[in-house]
N, C-alpha and C. Protein backbone atom coordinates (compact mmCIF):
# COMPACT_ATOMS: atom_id res chain seq x y z
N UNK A 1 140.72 78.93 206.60
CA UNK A 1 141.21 79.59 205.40
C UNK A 1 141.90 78.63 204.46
N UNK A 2 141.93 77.72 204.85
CA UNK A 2 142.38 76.39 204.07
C UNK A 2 142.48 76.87 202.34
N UNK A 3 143.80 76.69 201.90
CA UNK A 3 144.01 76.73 200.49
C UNK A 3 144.18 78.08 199.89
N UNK A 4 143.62 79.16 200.66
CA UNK A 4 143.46 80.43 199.88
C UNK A 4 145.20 81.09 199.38
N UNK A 5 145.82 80.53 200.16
CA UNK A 5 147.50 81.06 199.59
C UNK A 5 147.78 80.56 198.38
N UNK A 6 147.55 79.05 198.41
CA UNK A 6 147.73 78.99 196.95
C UNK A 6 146.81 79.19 196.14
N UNK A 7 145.71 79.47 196.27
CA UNK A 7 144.74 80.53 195.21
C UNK A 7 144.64 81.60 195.23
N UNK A 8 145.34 82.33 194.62
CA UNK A 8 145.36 83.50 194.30
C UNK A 8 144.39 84.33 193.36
N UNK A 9 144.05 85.02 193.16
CA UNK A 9 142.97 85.53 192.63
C UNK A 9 143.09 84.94 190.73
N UNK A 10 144.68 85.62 190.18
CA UNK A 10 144.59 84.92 188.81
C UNK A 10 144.58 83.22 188.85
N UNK A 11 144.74 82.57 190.07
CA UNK A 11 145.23 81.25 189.73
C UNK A 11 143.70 80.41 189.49
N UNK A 12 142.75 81.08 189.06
CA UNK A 12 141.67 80.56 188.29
C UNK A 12 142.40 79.52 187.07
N UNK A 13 142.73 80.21 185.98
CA UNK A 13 142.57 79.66 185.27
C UNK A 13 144.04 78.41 184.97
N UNK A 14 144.18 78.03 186.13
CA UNK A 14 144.83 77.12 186.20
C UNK A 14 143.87 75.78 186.25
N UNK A 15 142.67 75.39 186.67
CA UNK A 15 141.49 74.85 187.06
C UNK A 15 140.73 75.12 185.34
N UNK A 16 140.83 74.57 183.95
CA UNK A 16 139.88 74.75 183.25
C UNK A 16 138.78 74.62 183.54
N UNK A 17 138.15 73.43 184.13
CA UNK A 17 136.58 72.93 184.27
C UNK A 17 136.03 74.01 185.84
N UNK A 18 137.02 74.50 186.45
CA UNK A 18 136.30 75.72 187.53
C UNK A 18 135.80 77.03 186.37
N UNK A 19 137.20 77.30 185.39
CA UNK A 19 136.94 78.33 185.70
C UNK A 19 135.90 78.12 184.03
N UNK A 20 135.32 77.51 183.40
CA UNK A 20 134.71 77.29 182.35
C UNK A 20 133.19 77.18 183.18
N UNK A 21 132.80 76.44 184.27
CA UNK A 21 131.71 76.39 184.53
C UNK A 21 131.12 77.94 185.37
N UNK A 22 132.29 78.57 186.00
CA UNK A 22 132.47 80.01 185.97
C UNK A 22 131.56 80.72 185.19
N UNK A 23 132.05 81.32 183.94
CA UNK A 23 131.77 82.11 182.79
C UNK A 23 130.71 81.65 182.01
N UNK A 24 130.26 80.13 182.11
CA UNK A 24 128.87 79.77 181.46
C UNK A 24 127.97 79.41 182.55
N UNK A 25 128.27 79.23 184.04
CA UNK A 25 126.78 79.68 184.85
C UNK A 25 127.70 79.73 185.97
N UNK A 26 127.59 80.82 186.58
CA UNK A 26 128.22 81.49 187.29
C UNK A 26 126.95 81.44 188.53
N UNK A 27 125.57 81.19 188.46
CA UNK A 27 124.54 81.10 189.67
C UNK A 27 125.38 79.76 190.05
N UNK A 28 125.38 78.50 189.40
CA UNK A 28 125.41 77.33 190.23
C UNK A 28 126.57 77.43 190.91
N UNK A 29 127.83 78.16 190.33
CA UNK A 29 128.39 77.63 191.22
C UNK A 29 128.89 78.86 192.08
N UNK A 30 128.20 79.86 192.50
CA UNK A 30 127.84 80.77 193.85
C UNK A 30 127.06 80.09 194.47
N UNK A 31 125.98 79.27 193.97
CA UNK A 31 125.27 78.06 194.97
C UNK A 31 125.71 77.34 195.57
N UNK A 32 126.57 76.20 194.90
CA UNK A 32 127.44 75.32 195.50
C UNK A 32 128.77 75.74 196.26
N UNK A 33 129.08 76.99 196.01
CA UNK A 33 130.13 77.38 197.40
C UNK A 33 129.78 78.02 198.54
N UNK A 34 128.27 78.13 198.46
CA UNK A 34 127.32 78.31 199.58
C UNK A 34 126.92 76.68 200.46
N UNK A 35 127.07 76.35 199.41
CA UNK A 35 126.46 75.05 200.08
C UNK A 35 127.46 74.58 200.72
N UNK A 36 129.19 74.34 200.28
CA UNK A 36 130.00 73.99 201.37
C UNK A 36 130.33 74.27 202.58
N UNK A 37 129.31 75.77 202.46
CA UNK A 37 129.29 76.96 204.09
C UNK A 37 128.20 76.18 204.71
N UNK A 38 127.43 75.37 204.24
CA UNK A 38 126.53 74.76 205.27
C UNK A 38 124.84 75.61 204.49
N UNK A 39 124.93 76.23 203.45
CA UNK A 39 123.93 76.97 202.96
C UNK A 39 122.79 76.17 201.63
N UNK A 40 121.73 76.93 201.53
CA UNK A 40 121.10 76.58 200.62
C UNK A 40 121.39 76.94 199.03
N UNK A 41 121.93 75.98 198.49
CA UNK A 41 122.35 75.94 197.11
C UNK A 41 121.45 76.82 195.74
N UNK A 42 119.99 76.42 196.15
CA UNK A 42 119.17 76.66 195.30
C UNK A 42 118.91 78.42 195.59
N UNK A 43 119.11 78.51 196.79
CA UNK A 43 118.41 79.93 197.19
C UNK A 43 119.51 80.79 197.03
N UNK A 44 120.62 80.49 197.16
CA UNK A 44 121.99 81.09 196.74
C UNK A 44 121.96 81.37 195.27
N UNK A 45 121.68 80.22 194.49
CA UNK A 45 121.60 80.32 193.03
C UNK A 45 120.86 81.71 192.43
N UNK A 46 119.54 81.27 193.48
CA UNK A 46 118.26 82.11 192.42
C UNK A 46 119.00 83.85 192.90
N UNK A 47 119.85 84.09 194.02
CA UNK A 47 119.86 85.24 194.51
C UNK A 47 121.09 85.76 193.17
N UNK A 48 121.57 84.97 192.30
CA UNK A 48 122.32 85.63 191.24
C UNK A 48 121.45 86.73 190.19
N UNK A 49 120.32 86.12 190.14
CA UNK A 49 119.26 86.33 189.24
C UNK A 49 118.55 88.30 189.94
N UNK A 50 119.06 88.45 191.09
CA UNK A 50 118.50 89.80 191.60
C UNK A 50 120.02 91.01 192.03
N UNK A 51 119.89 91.97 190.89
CA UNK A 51 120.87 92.27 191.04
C UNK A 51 121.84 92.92 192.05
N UNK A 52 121.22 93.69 192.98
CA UNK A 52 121.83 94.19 194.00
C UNK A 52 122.04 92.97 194.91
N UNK A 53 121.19 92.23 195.03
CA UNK A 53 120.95 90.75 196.08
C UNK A 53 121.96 90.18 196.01
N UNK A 54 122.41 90.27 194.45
CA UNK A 54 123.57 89.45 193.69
C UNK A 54 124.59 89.91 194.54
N UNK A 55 125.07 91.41 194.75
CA UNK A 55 126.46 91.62 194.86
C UNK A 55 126.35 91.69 196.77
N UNK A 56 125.04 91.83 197.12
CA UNK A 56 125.57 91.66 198.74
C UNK A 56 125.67 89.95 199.26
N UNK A 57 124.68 89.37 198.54
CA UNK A 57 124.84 87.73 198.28
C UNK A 57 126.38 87.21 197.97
N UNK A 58 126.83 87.50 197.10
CA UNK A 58 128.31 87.02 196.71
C UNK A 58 129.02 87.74 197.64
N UNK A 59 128.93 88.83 198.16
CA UNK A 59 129.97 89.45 199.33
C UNK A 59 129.68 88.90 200.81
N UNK A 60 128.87 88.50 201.15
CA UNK A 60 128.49 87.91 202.28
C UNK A 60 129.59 85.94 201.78
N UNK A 61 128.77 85.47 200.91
CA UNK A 61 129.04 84.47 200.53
C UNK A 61 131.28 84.50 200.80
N UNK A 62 131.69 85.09 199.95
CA UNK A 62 133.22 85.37 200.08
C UNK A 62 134.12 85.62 201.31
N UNK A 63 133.14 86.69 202.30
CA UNK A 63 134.13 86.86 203.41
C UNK A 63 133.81 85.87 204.23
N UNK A 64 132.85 85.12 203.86
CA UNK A 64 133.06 83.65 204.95
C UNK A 64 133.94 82.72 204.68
N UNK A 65 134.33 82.66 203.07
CA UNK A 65 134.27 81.79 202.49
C UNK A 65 136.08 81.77 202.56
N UNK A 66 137.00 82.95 202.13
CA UNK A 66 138.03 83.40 202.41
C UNK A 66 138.78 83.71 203.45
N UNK A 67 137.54 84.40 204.15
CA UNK A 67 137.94 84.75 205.13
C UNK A 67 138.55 86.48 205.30
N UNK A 68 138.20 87.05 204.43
CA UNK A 68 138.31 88.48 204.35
C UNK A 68 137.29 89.50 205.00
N UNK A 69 138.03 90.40 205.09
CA UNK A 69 136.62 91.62 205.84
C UNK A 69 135.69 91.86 204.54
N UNK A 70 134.38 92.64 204.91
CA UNK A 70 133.25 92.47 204.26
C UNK A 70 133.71 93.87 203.22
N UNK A 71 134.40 94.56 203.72
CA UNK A 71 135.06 95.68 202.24
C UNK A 71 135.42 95.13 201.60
N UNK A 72 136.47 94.60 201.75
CA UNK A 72 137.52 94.19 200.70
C UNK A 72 136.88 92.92 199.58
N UNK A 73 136.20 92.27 200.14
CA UNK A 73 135.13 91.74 199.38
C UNK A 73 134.48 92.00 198.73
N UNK A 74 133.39 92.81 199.00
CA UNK A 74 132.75 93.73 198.10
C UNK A 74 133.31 94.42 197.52
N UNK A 75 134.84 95.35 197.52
CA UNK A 75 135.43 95.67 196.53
C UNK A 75 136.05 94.48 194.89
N UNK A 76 136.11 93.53 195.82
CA UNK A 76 136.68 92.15 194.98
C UNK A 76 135.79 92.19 194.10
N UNK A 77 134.68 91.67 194.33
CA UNK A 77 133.21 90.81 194.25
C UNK A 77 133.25 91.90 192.66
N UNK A 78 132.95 93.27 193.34
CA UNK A 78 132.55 94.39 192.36
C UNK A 78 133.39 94.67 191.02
N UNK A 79 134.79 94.23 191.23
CA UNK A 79 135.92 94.61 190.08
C UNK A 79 135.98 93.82 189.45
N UNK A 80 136.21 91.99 190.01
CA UNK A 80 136.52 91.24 189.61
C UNK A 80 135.69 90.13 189.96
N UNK A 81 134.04 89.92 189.42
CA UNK A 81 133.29 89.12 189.95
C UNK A 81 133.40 87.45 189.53
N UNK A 82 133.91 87.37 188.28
CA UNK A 82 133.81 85.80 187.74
C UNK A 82 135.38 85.09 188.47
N UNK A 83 136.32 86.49 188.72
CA UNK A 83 137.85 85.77 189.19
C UNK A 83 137.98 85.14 190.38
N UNK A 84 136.96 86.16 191.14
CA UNK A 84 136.61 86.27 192.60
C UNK A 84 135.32 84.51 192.85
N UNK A 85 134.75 84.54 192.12
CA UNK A 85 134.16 82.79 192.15
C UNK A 85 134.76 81.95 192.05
N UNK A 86 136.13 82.14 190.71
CA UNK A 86 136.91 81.21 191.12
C UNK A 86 137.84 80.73 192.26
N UNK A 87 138.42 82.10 192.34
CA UNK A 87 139.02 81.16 193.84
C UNK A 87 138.33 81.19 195.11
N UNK A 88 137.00 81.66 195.07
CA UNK A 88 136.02 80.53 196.06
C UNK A 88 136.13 79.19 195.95
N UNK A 89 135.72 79.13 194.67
CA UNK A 89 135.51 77.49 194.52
C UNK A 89 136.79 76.33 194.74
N UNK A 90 137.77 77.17 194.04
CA UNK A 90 139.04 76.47 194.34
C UNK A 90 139.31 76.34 196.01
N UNK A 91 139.38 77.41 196.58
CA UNK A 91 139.64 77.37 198.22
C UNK A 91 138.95 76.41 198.64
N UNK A 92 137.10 76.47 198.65
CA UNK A 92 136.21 75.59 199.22
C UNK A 92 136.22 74.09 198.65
N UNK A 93 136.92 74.07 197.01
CA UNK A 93 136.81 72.47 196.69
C UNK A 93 135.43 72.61 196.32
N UNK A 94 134.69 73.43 196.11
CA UNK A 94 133.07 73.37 195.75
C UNK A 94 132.69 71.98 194.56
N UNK A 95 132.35 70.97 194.81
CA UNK A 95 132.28 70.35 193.69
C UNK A 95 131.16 70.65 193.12
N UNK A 96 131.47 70.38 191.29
CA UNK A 96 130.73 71.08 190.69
C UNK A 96 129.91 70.18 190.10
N UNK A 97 130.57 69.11 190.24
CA UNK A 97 129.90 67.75 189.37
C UNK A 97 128.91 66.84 189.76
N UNK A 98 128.70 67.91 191.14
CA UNK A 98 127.99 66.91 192.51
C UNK A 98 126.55 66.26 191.74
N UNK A 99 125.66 67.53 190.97
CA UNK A 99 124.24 67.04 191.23
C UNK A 99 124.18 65.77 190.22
N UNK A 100 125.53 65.51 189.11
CA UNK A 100 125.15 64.97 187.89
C UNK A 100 125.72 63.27 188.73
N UNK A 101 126.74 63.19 189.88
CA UNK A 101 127.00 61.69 190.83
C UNK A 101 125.52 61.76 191.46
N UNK A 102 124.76 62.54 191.98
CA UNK A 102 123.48 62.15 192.50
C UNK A 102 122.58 61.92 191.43
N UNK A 103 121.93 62.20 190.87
CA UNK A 103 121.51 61.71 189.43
C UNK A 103 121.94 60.10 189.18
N UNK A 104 123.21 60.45 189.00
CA UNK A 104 123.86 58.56 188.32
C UNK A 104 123.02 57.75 189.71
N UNK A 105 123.67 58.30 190.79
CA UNK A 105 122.64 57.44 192.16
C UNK A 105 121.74 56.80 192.28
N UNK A 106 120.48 57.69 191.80
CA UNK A 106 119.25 57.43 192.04
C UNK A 106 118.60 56.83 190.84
N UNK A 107 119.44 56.64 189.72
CA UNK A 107 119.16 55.27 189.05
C UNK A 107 119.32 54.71 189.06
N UNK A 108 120.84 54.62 189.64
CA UNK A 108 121.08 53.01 190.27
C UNK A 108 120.38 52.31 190.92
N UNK A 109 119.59 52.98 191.95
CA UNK A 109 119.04 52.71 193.48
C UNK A 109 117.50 51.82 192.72
């Protein structure tokens, strides 16, 4: 459960660049806090794009991720869906900047 005390549900917008990449694509980064669970990023992503998929996807995704029961999540998920990503991401550390350091990489290489 690492971190979740001090993220509190408003303490999003303490994090500009979480909670900005939030509200303008909100798939990648339900992907990438899948991916710190050990999950597939891309398949997480595309499941934003289907809407019921969306809200059992992000509720599955959260009570692992927090560590909450699967209600209270899905109540979260449902009221407060962009607040509720943020402090995923904050808890998990999801980096967001990851694919654009792999990129710089593989031109280096």
């Amino acid at each position: 459960m690492g971190g979740f005390e001090k993220n509190d549900l408003l303490g999003c917008f303490t994090d500009f660049k979480v909670c900005l990449c939030v509200f303008l694509v909100p798939c990648y980064v339900q992907g990438k806090i899948a991916e710190t669970l050990g999950k597939s990023c891309l398949l997480h992503t595309l499941c934003f794009f289907v809407p019921i998929l969306n809200i059992v996807d992000a509720t599955c995704i959260r009570s692992e991720a927090i560590g909450e029961n699967v209600i209270l999540s899905f109540l979260v998920i449902s009221m407060c869906y962009h607040l509720a990503i943020c402090q995923e991401a904050r808890v998990k550390g999801a980096d967001l900047m990851a694919g654009d350091q792999t990129a710089v990489a593989m031109d280096r290489a």
